[in-house]
PDB file of N, CA and C in Angstrom:
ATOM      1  N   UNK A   1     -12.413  -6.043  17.314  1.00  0.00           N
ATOM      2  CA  UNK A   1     -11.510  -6.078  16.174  1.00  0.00           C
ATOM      3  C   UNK A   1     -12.286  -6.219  14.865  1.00  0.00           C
ATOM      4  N   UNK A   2     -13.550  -7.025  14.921  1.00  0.00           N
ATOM      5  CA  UNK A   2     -14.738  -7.199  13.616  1.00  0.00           C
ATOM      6  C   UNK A   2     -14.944  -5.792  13.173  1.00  0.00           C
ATOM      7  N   UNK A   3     -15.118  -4.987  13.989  1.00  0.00           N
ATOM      8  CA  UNK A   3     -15.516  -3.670  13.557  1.00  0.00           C
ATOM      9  C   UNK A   3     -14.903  -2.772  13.097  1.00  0.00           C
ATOM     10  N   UNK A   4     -13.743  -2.890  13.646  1.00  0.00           N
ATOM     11  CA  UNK A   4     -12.762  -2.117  13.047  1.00  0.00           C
ATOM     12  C   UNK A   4     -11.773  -2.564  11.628  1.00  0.00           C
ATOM     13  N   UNK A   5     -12.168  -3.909  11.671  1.00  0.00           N
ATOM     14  CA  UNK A   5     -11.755  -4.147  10.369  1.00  0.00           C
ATOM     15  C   UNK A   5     -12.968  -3.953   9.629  1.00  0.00           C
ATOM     16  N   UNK A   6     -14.461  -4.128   9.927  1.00  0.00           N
ATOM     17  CA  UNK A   6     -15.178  -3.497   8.465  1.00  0.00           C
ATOM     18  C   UNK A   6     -15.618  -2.233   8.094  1.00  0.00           C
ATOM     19  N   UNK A   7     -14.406  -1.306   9.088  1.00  0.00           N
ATOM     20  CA  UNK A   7     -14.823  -0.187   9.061  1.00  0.00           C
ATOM     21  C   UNK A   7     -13.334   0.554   7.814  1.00  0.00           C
ATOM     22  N   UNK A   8     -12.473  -0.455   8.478  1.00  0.00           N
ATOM     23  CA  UNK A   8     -10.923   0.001   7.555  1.00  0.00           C
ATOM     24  C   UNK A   8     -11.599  -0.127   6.342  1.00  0.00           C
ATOM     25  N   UNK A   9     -11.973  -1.504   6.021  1.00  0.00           N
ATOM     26  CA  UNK A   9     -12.420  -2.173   4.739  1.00  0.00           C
ATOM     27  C   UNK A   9     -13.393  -1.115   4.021  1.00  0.00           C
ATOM     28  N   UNK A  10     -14.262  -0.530   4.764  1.00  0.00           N
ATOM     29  CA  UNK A  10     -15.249   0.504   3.743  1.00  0.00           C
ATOM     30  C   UNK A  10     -14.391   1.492   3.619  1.00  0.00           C
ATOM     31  N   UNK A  11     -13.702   1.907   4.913  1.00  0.00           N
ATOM     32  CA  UNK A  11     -12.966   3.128   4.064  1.00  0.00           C
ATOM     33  C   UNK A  11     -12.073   2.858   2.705  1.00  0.00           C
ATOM     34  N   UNK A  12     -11.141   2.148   2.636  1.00  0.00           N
ATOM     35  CA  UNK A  12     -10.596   1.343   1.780  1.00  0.00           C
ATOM     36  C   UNK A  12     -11.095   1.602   0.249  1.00  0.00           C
ATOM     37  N   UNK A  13     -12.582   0.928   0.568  1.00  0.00           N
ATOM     38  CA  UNK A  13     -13.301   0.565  -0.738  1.00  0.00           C
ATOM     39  C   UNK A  13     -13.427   2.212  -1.102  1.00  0.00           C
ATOM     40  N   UNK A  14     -14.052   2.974  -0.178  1.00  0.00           N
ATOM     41  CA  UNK A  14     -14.800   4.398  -0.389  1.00  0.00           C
ATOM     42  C   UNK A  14     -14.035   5.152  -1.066  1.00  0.00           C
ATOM     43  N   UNK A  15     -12.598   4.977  -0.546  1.00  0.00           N
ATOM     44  CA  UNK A  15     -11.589   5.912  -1.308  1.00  0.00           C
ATOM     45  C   UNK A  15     -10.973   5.436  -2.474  1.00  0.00           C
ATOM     46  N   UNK A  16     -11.022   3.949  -2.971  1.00  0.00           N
ATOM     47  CA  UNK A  16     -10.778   3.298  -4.043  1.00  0.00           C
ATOM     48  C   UNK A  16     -11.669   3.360  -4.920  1.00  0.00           C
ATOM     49  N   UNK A  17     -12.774   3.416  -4.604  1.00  0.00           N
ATOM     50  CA  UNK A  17     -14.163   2.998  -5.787  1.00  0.00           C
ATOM     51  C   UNK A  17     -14.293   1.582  -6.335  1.00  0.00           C
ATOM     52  N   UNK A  18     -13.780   0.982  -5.186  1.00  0.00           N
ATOM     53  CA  UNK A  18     -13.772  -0.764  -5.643  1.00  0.00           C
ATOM     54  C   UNK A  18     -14.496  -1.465  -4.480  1.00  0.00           C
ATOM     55  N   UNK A  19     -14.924  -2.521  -4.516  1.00  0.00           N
ATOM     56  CA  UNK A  19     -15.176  -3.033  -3.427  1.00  0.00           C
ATOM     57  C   UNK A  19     -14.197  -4.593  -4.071  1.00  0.00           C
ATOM     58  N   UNK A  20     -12.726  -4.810  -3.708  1.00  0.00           N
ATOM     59  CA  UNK A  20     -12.181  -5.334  -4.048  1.00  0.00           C
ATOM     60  C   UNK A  20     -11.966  -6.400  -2.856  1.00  0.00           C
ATOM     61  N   UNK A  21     -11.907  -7.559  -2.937  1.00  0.00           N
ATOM     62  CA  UNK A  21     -11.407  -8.396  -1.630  1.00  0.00           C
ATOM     63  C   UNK A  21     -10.802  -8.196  -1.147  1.00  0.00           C
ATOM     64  N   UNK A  22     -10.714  -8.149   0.127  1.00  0.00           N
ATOM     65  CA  UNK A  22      -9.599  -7.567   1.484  1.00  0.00           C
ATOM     66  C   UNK A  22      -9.733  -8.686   2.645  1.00  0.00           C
ATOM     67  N   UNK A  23      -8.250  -9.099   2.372  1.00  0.00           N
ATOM     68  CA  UNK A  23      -8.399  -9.901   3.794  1.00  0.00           C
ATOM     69  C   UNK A  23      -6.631  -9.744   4.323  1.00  0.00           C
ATOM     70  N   UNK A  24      -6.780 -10.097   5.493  1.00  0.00           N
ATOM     71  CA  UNK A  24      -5.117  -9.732   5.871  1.00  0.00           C
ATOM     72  C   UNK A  24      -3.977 -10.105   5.300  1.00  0.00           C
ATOM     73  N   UNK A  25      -4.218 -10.769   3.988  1.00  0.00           N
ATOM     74  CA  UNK A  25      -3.006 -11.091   3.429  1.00  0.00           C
ATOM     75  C   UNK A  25      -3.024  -9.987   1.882  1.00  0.00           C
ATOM     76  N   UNK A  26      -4.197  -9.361   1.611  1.00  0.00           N
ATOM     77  CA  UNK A  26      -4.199  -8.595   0.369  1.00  0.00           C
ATOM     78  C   UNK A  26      -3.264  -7.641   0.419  1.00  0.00           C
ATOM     79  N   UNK A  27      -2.423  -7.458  -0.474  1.00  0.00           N
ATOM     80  CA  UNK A  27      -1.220  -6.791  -0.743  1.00  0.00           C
ATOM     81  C   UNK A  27      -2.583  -5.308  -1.230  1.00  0.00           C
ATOM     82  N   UNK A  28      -1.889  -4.171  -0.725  1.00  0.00           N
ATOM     83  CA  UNK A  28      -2.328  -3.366  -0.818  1.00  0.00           C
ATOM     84  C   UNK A  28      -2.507  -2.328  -2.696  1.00  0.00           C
ATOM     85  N   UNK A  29      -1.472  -3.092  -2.838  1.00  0.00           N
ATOM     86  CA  UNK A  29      -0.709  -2.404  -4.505  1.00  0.00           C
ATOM     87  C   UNK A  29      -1.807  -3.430  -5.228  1.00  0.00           C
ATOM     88  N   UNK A  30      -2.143  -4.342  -4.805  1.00  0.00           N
ATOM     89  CA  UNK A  30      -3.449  -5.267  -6.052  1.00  0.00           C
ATOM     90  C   UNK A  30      -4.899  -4.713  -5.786  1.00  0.00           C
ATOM     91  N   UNK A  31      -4.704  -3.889  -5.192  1.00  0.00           N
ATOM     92  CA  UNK A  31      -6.015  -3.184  -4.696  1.00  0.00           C
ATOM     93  C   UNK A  31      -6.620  -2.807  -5.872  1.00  0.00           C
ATOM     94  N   UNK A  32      -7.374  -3.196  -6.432  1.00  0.00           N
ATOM     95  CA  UNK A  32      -8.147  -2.093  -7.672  1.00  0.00           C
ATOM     96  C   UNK A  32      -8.265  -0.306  -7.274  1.00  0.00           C
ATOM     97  N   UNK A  33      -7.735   0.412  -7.563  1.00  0.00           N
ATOM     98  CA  UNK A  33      -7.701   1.614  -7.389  1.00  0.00           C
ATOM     99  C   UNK A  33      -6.942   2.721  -6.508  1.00  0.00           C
ATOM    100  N   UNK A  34      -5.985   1.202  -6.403  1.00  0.00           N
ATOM    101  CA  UNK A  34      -4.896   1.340  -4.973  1.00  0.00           C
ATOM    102  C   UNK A  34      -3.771   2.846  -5.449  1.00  0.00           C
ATOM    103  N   UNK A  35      -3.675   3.454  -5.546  1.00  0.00           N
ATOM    104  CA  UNK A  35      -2.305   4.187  -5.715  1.00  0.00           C
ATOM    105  C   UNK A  35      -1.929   5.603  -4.210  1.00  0.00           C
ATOM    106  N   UNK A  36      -1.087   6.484  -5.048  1.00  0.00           N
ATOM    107  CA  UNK A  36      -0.066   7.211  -3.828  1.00  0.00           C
ATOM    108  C   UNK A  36      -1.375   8.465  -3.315  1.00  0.00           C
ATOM    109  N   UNK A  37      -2.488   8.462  -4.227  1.00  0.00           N
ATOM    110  CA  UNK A  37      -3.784   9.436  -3.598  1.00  0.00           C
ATOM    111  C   UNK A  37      -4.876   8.286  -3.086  1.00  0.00           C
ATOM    112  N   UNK A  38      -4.784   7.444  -3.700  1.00  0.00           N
ATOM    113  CA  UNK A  38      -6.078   6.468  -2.558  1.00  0.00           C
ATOM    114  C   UNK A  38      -5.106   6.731  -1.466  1.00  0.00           C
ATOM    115  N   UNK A  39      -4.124   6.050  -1.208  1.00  0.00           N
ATOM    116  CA  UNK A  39      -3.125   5.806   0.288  1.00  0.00           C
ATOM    117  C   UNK A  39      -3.682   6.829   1.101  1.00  0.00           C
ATOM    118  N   UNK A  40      -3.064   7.763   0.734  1.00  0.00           N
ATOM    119  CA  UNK A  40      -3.489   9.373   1.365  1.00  0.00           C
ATOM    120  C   UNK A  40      -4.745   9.727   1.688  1.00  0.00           C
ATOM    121  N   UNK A  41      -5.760   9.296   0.943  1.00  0.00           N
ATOM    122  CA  UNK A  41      -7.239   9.046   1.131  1.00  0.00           C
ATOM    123  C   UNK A  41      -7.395   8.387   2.111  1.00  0.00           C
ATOM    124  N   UNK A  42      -7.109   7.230   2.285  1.00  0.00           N
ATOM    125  CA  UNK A  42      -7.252   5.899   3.017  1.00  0.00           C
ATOM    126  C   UNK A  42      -6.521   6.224   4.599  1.00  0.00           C
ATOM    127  N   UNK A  43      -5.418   6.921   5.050  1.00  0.00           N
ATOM    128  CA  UNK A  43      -4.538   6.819   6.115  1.00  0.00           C
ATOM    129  C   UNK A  43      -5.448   8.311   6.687  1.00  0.00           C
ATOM    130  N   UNK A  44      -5.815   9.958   5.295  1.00  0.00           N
ATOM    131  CA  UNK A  44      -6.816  10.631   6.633  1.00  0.00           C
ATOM    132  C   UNK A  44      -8.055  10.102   7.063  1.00  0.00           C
ATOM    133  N   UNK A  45      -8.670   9.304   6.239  1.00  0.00           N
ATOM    134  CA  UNK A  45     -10.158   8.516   6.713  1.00  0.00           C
ATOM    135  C   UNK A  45      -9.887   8.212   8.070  1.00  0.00           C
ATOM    136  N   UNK A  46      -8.623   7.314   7.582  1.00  0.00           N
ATOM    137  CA  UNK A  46      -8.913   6.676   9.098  1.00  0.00           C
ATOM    138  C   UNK A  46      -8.143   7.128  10.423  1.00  0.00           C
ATOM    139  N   UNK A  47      -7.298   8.386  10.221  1.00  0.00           N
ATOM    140  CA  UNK A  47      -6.815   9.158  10.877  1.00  0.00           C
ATOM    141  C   UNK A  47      -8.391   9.986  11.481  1.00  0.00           C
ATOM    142  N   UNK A  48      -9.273  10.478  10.681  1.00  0.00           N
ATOM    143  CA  UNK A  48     -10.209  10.781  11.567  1.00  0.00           C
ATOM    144  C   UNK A  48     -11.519   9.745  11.963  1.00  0.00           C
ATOM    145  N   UNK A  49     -11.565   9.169  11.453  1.00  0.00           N
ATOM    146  CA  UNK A  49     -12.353   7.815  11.829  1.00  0.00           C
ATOM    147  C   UNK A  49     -12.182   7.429  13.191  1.00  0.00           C
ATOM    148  N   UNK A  50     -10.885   6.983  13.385  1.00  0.00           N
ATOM    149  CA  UNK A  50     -10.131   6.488  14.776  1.00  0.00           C
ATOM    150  C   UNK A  50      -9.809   7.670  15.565  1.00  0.00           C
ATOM    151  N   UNK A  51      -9.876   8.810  15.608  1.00  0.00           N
ATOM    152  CA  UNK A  51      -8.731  10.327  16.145  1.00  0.00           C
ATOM    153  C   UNK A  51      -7.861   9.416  16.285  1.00  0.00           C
ATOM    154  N   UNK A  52      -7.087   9.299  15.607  1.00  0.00           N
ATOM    155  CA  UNK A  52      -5.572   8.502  15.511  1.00  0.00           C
ATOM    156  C   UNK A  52      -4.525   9.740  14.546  1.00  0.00           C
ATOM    157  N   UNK A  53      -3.375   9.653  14.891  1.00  0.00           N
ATOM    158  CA  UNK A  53      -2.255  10.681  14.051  1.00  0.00           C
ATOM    159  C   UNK A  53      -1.121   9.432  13.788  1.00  0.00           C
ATOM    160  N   UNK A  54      -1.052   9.092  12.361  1.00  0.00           N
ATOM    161  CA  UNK A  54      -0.210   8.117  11.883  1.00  0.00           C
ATOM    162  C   UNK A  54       1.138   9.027  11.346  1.00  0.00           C
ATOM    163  N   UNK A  55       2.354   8.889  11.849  1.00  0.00           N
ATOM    164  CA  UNK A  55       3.365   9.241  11.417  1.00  0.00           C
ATOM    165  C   UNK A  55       3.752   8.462  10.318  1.00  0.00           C
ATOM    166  N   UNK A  56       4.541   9.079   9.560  1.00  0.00           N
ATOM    167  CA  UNK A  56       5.374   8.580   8.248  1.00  0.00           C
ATOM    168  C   UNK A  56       6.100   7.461   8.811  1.00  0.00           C
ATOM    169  N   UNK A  57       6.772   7.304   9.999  1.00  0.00           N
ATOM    170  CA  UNK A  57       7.345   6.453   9.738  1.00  0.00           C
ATOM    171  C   UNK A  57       6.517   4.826  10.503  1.00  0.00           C
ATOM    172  N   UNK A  58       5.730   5.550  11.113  1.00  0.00           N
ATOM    173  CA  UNK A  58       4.773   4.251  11.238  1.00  0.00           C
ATOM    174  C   UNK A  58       4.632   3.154   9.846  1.00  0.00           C
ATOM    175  N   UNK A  59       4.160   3.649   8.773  1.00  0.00           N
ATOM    176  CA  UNK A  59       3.827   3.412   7.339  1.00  0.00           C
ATOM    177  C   UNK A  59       5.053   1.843   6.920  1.00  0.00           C
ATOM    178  N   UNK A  60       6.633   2.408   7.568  1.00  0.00           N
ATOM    179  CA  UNK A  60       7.651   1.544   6.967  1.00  0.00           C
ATOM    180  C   UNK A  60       6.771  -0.056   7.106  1.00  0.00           C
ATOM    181  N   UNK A  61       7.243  -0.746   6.268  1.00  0.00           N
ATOM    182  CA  UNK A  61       6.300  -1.863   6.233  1.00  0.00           C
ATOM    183  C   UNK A  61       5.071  -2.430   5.895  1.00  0.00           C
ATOM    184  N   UNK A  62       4.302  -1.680   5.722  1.00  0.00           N
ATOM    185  CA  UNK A  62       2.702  -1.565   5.635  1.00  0.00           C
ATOM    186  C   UNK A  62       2.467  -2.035   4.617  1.00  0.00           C
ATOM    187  N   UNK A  63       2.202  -3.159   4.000  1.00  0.00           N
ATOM    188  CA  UNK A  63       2.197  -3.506   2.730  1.00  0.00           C
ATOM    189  C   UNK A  63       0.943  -4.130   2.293  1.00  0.00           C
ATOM    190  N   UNK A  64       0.391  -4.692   3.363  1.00  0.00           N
ATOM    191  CA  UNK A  64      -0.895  -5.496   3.127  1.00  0.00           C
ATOM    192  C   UNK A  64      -2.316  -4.736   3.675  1.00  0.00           C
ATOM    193  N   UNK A  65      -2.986  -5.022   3.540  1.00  0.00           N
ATOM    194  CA  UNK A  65      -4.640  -4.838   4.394  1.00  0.00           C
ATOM    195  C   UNK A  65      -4.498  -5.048   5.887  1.00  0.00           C
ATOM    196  N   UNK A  66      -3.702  -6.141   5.920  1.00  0.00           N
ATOM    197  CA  UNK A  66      -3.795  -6.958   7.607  1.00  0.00           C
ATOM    198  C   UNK A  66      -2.511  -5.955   8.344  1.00  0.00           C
ATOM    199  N   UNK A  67      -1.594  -5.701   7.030  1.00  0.00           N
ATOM    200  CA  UNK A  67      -0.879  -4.575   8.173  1.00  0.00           C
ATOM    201  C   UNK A  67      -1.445  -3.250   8.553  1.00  0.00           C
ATOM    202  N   UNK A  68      -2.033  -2.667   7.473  1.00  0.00           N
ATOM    203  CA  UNK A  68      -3.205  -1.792   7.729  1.00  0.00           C
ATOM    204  C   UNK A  68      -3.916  -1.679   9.039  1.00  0.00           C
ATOM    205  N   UNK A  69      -4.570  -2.863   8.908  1.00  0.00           N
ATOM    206  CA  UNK A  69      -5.399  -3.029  10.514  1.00  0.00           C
ATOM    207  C   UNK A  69      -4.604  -3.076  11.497  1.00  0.00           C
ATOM    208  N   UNK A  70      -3.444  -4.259  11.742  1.00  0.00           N
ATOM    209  CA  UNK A  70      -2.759  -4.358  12.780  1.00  0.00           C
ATOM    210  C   UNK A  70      -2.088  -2.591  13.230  1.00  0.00           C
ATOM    211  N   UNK A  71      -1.910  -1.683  11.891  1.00  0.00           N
ATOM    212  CA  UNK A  71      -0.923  -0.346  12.640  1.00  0.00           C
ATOM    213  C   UNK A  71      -2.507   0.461  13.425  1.00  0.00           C
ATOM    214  N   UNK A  72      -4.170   0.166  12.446  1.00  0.00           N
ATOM    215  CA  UNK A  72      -4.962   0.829  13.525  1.00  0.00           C
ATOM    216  C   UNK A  72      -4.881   0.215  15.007  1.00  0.00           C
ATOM    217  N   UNK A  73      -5.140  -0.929  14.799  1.00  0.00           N
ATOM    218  CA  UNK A  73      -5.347  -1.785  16.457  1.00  0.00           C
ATOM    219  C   UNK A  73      -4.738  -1.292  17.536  1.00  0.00           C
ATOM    220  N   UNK A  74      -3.219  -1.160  16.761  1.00  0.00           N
ATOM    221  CA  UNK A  74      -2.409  -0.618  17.663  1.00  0.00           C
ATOM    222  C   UNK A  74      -2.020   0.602  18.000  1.00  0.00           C
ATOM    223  N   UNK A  75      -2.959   1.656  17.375  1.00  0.00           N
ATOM    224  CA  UNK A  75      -2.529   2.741  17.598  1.00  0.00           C
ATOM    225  C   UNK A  75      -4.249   3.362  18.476  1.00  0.00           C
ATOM    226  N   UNK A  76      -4.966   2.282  18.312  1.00  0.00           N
ATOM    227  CA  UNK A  76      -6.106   2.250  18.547  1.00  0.00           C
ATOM    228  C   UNK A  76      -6.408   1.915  20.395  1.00  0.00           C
ATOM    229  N   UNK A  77      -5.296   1.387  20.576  1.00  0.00           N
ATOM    230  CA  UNK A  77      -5.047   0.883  22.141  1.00  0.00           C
ATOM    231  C   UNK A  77      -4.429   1.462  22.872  1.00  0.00           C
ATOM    232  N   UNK A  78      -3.314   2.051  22.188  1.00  0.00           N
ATOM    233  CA  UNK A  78      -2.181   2.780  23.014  1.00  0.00           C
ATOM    234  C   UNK A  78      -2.988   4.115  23.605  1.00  0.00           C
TER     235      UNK A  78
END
């Protein structure tokens, strides 16, 4: 799980241009550089990072960093 969260976390930063604190409670919108093209940045990274395919409606909810990780983990297992 270490790894895959400092792997979310660089992508994160890579597509933001921030290296902003991230921990499972960081609301994703305080992100320094956070907006609706980082997102999109951030969900194909790690769509090919992981070979993972995140549906839209997976997303409902997703508000933080830690939900971030928790939708890879779990899509990461299944």
């Amino acid at each position: 799980m270490a790894d895959i969260l400092a792997t979310i976390r660089g992508i994160v930063w890579d597509e933001t241009g921030t290296e902003s604190e991230l921990d499972g409670g960081t609301r994703l919108d305080n992100v320094s550089g956070w907006d609706s093209v980082a997102m999109a940045s951030v969900l194909m990274a790690i769509e090919d990072r992981f070979d993972l395919t995140i549906d839209r409606d997976q997303l409902d909810g997703v508000q933080s960093f830690g939900d971030l990780v928790r939708l890879v983990v779990a899509g990461h297992s299944a």
